[in-house]
PDB file of N, CA and C in Angstrom:
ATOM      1  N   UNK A   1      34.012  47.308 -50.798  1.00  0.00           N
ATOM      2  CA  UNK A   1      34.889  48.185 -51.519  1.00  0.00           C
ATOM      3  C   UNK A   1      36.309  47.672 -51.362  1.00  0.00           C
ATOM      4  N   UNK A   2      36.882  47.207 -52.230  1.00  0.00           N
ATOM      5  CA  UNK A   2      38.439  46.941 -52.136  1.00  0.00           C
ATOM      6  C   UNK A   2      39.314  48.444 -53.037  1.00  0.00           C
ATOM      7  N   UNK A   3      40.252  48.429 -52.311  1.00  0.00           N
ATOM      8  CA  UNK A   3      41.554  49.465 -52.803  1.00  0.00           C
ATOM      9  C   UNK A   3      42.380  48.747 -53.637  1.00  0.00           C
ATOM     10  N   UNK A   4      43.053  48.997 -54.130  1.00  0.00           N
ATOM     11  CA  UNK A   4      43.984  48.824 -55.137  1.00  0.00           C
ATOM     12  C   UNK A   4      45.492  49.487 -54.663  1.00  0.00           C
ATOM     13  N   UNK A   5      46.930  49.302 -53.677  1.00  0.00           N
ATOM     14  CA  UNK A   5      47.305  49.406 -53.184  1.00  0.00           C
ATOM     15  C   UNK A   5      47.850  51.288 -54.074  1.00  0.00           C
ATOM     16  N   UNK A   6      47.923  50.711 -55.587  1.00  0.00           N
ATOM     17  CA  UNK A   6      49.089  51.495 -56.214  1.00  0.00           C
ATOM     18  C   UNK A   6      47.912  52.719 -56.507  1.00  0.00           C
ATOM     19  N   UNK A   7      46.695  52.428 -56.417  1.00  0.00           N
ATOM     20  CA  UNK A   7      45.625  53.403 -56.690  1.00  0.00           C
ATOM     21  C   UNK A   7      44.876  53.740 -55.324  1.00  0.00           C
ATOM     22  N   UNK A   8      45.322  53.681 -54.606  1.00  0.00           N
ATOM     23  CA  UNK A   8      44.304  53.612 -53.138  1.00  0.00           C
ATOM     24  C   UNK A   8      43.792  55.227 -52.956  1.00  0.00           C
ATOM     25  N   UNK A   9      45.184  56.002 -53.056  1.00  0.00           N
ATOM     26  CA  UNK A   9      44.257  57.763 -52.630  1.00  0.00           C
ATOM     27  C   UNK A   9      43.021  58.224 -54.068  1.00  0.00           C
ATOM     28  N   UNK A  10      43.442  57.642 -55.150  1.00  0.00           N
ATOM     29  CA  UNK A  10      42.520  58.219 -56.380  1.00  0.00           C
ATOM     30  C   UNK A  10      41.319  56.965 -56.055  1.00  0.00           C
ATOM     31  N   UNK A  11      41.420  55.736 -55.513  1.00  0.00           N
ATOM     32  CA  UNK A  11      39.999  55.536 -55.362  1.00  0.00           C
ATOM     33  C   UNK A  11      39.525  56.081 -54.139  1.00  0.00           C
ATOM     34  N   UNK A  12      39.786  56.453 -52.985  1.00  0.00           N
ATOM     35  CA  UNK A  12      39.294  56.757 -52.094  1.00  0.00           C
ATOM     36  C   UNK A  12      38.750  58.241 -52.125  1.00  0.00           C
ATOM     37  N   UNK A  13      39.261  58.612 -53.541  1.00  0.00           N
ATOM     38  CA  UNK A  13      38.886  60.383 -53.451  1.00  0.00           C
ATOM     39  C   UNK A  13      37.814  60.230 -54.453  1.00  0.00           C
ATOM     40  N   UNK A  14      37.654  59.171 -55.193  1.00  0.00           N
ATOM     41  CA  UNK A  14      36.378  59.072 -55.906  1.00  0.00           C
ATOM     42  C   UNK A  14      34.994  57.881 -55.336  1.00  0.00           C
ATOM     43  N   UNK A  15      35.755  57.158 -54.683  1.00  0.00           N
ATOM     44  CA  UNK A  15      34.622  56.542 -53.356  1.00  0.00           C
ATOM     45  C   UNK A  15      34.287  57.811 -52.702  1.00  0.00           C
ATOM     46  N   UNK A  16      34.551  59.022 -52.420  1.00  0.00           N
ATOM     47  CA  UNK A  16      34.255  59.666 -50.741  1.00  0.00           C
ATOM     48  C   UNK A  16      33.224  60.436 -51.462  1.00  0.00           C
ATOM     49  N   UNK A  17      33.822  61.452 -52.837  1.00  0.00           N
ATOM     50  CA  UNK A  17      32.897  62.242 -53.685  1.00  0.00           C
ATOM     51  C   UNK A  17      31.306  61.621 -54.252  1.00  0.00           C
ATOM     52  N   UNK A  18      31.671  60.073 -54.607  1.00  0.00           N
ATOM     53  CA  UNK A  18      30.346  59.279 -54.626  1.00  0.00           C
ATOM     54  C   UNK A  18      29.179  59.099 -53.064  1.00  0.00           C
ATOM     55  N   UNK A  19      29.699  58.983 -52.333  1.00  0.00           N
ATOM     56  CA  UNK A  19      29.605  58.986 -50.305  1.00  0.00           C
ATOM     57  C   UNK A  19      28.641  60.169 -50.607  1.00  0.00           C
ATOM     58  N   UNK A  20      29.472  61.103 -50.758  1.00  0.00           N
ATOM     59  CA  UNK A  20      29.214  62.731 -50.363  1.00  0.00           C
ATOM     60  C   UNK A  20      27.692  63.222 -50.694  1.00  0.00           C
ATOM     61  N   UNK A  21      27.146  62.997 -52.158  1.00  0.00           N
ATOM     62  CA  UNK A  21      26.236  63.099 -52.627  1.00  0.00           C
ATOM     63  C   UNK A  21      24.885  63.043 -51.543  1.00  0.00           C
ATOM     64  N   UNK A  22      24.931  61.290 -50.617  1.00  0.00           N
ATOM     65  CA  UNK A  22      23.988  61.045 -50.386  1.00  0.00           C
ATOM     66  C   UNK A  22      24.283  61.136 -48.805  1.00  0.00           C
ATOM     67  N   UNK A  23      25.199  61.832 -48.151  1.00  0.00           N
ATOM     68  CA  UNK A  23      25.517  62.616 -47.279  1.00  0.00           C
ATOM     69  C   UNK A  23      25.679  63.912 -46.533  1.00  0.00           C
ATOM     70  N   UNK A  24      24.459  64.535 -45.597  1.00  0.00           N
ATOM     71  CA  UNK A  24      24.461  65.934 -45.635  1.00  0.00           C
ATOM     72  C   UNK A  24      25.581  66.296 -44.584  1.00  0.00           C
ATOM     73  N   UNK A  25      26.093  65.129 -43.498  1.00  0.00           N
ATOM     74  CA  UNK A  25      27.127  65.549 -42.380  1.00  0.00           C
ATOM     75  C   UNK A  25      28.254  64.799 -42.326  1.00  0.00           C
ATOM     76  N   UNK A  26      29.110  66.084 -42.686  1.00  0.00           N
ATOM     77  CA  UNK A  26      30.413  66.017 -42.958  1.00  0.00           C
ATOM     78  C   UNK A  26      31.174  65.194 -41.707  1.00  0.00           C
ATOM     79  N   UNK A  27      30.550  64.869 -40.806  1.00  0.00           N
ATOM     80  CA  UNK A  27      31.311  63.803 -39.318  1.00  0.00           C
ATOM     81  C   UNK A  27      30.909  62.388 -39.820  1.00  0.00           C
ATOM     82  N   UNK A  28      29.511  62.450 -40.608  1.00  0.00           N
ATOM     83  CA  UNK A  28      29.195  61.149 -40.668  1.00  0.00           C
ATOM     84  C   UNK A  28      29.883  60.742 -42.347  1.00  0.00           C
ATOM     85  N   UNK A  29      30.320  61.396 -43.074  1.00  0.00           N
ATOM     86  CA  UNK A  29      30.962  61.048 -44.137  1.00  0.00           C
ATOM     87  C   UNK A  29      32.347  60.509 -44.306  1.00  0.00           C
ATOM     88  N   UNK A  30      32.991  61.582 -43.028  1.00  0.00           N
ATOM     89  CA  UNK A  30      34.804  61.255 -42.479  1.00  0.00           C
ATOM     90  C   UNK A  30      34.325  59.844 -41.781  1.00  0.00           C
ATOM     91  N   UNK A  31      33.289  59.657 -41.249  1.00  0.00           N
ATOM     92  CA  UNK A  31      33.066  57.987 -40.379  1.00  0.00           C
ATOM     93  C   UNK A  31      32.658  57.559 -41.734  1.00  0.00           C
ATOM     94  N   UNK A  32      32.081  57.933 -42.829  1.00  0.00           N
ATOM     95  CA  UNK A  32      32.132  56.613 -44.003  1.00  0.00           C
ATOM     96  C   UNK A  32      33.676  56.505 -44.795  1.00  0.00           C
ATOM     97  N   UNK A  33      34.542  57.747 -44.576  1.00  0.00           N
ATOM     98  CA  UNK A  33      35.562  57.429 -45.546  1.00  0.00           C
ATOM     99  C   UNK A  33      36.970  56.647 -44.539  1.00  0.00           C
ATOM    100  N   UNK A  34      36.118  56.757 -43.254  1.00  0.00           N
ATOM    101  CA  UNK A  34      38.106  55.807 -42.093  1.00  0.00           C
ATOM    102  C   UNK A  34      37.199  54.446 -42.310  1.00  0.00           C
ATOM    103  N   UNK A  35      35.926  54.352 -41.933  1.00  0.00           N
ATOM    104  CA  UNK A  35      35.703  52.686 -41.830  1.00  0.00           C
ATOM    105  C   UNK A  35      36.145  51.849 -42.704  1.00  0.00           C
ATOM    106  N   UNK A  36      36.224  52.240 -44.186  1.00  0.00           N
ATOM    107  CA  UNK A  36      36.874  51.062 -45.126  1.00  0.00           C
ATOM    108  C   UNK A  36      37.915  51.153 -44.917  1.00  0.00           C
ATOM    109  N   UNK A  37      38.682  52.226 -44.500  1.00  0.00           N
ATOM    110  CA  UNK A  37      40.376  52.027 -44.583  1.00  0.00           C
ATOM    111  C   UNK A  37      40.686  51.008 -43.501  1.00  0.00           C
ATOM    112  N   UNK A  38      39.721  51.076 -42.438  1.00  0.00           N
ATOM    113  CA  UNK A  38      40.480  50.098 -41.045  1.00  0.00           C
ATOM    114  C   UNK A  38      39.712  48.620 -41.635  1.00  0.00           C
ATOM    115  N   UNK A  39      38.927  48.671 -42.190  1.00  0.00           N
ATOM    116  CA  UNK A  39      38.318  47.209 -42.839  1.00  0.00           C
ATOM    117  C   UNK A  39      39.224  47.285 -43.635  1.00  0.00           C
ATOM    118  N   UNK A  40      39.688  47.361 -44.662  1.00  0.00           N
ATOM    119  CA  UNK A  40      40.802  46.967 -45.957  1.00  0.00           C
ATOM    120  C   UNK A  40      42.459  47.362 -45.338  1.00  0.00           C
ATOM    121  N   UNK A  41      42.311  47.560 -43.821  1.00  0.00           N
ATOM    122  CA  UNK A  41      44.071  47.683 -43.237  1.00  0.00           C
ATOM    123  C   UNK A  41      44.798  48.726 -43.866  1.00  0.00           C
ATOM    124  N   UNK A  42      44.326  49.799 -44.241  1.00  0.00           N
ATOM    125  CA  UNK A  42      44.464  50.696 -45.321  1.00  0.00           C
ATOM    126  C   UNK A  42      45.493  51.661 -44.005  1.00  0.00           C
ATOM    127  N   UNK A  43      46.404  52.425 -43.975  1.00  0.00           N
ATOM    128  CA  UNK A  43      47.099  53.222 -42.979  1.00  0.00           C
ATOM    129  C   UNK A  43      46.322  54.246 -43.323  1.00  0.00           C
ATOM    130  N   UNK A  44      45.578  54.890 -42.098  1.00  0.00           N
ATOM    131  CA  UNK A  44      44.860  56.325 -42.296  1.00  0.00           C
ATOM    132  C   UNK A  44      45.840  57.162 -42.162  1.00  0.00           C
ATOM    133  N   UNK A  45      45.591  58.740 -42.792  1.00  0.00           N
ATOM    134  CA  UNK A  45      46.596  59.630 -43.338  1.00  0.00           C
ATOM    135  C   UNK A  45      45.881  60.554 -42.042  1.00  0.00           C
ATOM    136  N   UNK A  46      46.696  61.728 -41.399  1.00  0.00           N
ATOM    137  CA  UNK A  46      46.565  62.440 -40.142  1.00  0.00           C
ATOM    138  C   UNK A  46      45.384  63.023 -40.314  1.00  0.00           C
ATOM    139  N   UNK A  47      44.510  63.356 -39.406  1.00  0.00           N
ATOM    140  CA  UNK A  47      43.237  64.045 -39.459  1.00  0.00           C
ATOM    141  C   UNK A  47      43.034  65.277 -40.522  1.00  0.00           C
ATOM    142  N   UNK A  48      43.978  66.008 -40.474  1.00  0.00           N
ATOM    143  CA  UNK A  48      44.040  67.095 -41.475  1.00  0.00           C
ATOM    144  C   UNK A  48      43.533  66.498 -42.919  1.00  0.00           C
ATOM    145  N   UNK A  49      44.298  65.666 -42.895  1.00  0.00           N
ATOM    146  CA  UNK A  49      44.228  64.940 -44.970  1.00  0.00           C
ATOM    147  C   UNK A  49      43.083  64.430 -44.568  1.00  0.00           C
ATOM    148  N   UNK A  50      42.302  63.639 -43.899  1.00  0.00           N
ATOM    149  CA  UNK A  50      41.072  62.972 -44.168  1.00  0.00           C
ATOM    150  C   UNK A  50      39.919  63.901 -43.995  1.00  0.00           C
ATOM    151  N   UNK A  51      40.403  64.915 -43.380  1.00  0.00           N
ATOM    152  CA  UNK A  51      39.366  66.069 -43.632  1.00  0.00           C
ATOM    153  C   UNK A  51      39.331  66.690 -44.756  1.00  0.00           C
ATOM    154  N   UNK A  52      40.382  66.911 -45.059  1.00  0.00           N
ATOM    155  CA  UNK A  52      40.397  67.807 -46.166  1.00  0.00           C
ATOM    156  C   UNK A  52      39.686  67.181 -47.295  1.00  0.00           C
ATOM    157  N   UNK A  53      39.715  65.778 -47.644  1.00  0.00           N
ATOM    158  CA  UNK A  53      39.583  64.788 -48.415  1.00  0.00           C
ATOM    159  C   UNK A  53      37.758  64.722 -48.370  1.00  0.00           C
ATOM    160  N   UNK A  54      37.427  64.869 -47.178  1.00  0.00           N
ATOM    161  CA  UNK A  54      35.960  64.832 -46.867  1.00  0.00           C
ATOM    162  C   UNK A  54      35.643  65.997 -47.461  1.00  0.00           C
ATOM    163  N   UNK A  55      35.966  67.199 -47.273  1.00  0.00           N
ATOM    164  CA  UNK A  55      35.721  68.545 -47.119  1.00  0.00           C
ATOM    165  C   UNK A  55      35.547  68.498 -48.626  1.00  0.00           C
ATOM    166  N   UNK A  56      36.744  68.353 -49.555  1.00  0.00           N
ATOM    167  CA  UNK A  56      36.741  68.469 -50.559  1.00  0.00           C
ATOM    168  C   UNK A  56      35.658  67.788 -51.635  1.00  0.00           C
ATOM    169  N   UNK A  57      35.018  66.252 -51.068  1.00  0.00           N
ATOM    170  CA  UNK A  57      33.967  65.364 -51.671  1.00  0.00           C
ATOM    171  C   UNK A  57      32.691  66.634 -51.107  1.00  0.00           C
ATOM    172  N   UNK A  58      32.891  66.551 -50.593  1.00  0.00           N
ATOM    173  CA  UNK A  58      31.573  67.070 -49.908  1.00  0.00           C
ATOM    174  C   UNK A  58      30.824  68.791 -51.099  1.00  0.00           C
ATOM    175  N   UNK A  59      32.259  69.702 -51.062  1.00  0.00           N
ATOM    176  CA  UNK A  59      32.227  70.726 -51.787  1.00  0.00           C
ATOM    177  C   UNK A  59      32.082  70.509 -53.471  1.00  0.00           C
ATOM    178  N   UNK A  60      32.655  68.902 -54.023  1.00  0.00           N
ATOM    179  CA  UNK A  60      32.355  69.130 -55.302  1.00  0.00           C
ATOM    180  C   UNK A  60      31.094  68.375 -55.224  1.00  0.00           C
ATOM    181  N   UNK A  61      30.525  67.576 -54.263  1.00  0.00           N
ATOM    182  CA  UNK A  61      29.030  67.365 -54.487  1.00  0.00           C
ATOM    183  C   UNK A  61      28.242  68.339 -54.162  1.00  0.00           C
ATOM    184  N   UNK A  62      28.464  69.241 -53.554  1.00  0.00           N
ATOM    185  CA  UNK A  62      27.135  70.611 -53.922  1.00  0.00           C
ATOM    186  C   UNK A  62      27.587  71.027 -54.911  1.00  0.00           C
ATOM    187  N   UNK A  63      28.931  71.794 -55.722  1.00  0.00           N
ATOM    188  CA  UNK A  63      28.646  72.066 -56.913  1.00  0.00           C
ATOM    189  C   UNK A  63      27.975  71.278 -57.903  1.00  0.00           C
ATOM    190  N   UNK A  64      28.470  69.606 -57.880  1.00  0.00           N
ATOM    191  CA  UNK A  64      27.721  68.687 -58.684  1.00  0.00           C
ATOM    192  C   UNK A  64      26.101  68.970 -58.613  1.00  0.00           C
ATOM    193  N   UNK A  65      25.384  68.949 -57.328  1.00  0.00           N
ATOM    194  CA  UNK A  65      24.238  69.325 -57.353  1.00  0.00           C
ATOM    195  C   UNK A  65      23.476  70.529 -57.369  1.00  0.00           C
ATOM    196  N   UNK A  66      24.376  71.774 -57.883  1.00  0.00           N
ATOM    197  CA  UNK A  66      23.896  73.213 -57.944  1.00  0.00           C
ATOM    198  C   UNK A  66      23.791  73.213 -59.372  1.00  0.00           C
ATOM    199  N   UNK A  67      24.594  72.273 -60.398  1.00  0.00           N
ATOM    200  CA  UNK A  67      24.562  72.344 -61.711  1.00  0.00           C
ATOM    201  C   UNK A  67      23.499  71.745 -62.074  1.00  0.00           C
ATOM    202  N   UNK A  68      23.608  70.375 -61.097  1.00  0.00           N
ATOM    203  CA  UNK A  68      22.262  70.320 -61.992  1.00  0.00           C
ATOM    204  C   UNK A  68      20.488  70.497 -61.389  1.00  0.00           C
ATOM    205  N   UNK A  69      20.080  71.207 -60.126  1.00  0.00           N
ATOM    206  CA  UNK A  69      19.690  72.001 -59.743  1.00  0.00           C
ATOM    207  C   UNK A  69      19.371  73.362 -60.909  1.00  0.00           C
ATOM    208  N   UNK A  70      20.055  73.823 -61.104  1.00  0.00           N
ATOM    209  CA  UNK A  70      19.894  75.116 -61.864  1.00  0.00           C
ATOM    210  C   UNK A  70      19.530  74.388 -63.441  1.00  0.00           C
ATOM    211  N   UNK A  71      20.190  73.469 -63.849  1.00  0.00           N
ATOM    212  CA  UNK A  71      19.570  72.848 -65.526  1.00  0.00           C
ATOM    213  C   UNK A  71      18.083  72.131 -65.616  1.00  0.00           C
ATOM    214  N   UNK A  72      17.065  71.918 -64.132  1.00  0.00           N
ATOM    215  CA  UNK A  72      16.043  72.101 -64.200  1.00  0.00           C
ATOM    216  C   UNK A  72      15.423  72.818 -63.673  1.00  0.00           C
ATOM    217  N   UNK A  73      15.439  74.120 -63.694  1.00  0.00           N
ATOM    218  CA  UNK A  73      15.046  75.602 -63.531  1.00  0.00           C
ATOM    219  C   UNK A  73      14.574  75.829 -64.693  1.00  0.00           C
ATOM    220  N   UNK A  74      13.036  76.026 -65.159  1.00  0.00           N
ATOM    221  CA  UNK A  74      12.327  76.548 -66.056  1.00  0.00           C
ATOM    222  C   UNK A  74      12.919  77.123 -66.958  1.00  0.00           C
ATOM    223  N   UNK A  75      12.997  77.116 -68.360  1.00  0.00           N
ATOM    224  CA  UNK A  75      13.654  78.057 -69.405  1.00  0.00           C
ATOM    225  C   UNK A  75      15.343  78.064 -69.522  1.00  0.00           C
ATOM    226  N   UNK A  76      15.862  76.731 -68.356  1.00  0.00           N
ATOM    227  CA  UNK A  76      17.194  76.592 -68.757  1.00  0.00           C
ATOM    228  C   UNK A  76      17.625  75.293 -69.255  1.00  0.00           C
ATOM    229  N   UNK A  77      18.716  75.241 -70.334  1.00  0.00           N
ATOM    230  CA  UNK A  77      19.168  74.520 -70.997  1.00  0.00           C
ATOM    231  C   UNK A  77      19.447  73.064 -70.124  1.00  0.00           C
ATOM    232  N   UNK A  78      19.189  71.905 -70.504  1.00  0.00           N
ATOM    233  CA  UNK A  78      19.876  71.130 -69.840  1.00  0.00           C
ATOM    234  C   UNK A  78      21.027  70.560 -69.948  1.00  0.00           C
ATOM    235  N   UNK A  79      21.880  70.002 -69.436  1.00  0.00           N
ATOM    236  CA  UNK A  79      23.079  69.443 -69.911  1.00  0.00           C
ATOM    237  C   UNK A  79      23.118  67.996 -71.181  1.00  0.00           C
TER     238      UNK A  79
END
């Protein structure tokens, strides 16, 4: 995974949300989203932001997977 210096937080917030999916623990996801930053020399942002950042991948991949969860539920529309 390389960053893009001038794009680094918008790829890392769409690397972590991709992560998240196939991730059920949120300790082992914050350890997938610091390891590329210290591999690519990336300055990690204070624990708060990389949580939040986790927290946040993590929450739109269960909605991602409640939507579509519920669109193969018998008698409902799919997307």
């Amino acid at each position: 995974m390389v960053f893009r210096t001038s794009r680094t937080r918008a790829e890392l917030v769409a690397w972590t949300e991709r992560e998240a999916v196939s991730v059920t623990d949120g300790r082992i996801l914050l350890d997938h989203l610091i390891e590329p930053m210290r591999t690519e020399r990336i300055t990690i942002p204070g624990v708060s932001v990389t949580e939040c950042m986790a927290a946040m991948a993590t929450h739109a991949a269960d909605i991602r997977h409640r939507r579509l969860k519920s669109c193969q539920e018998p008698g409902k529309p799919t997307l």
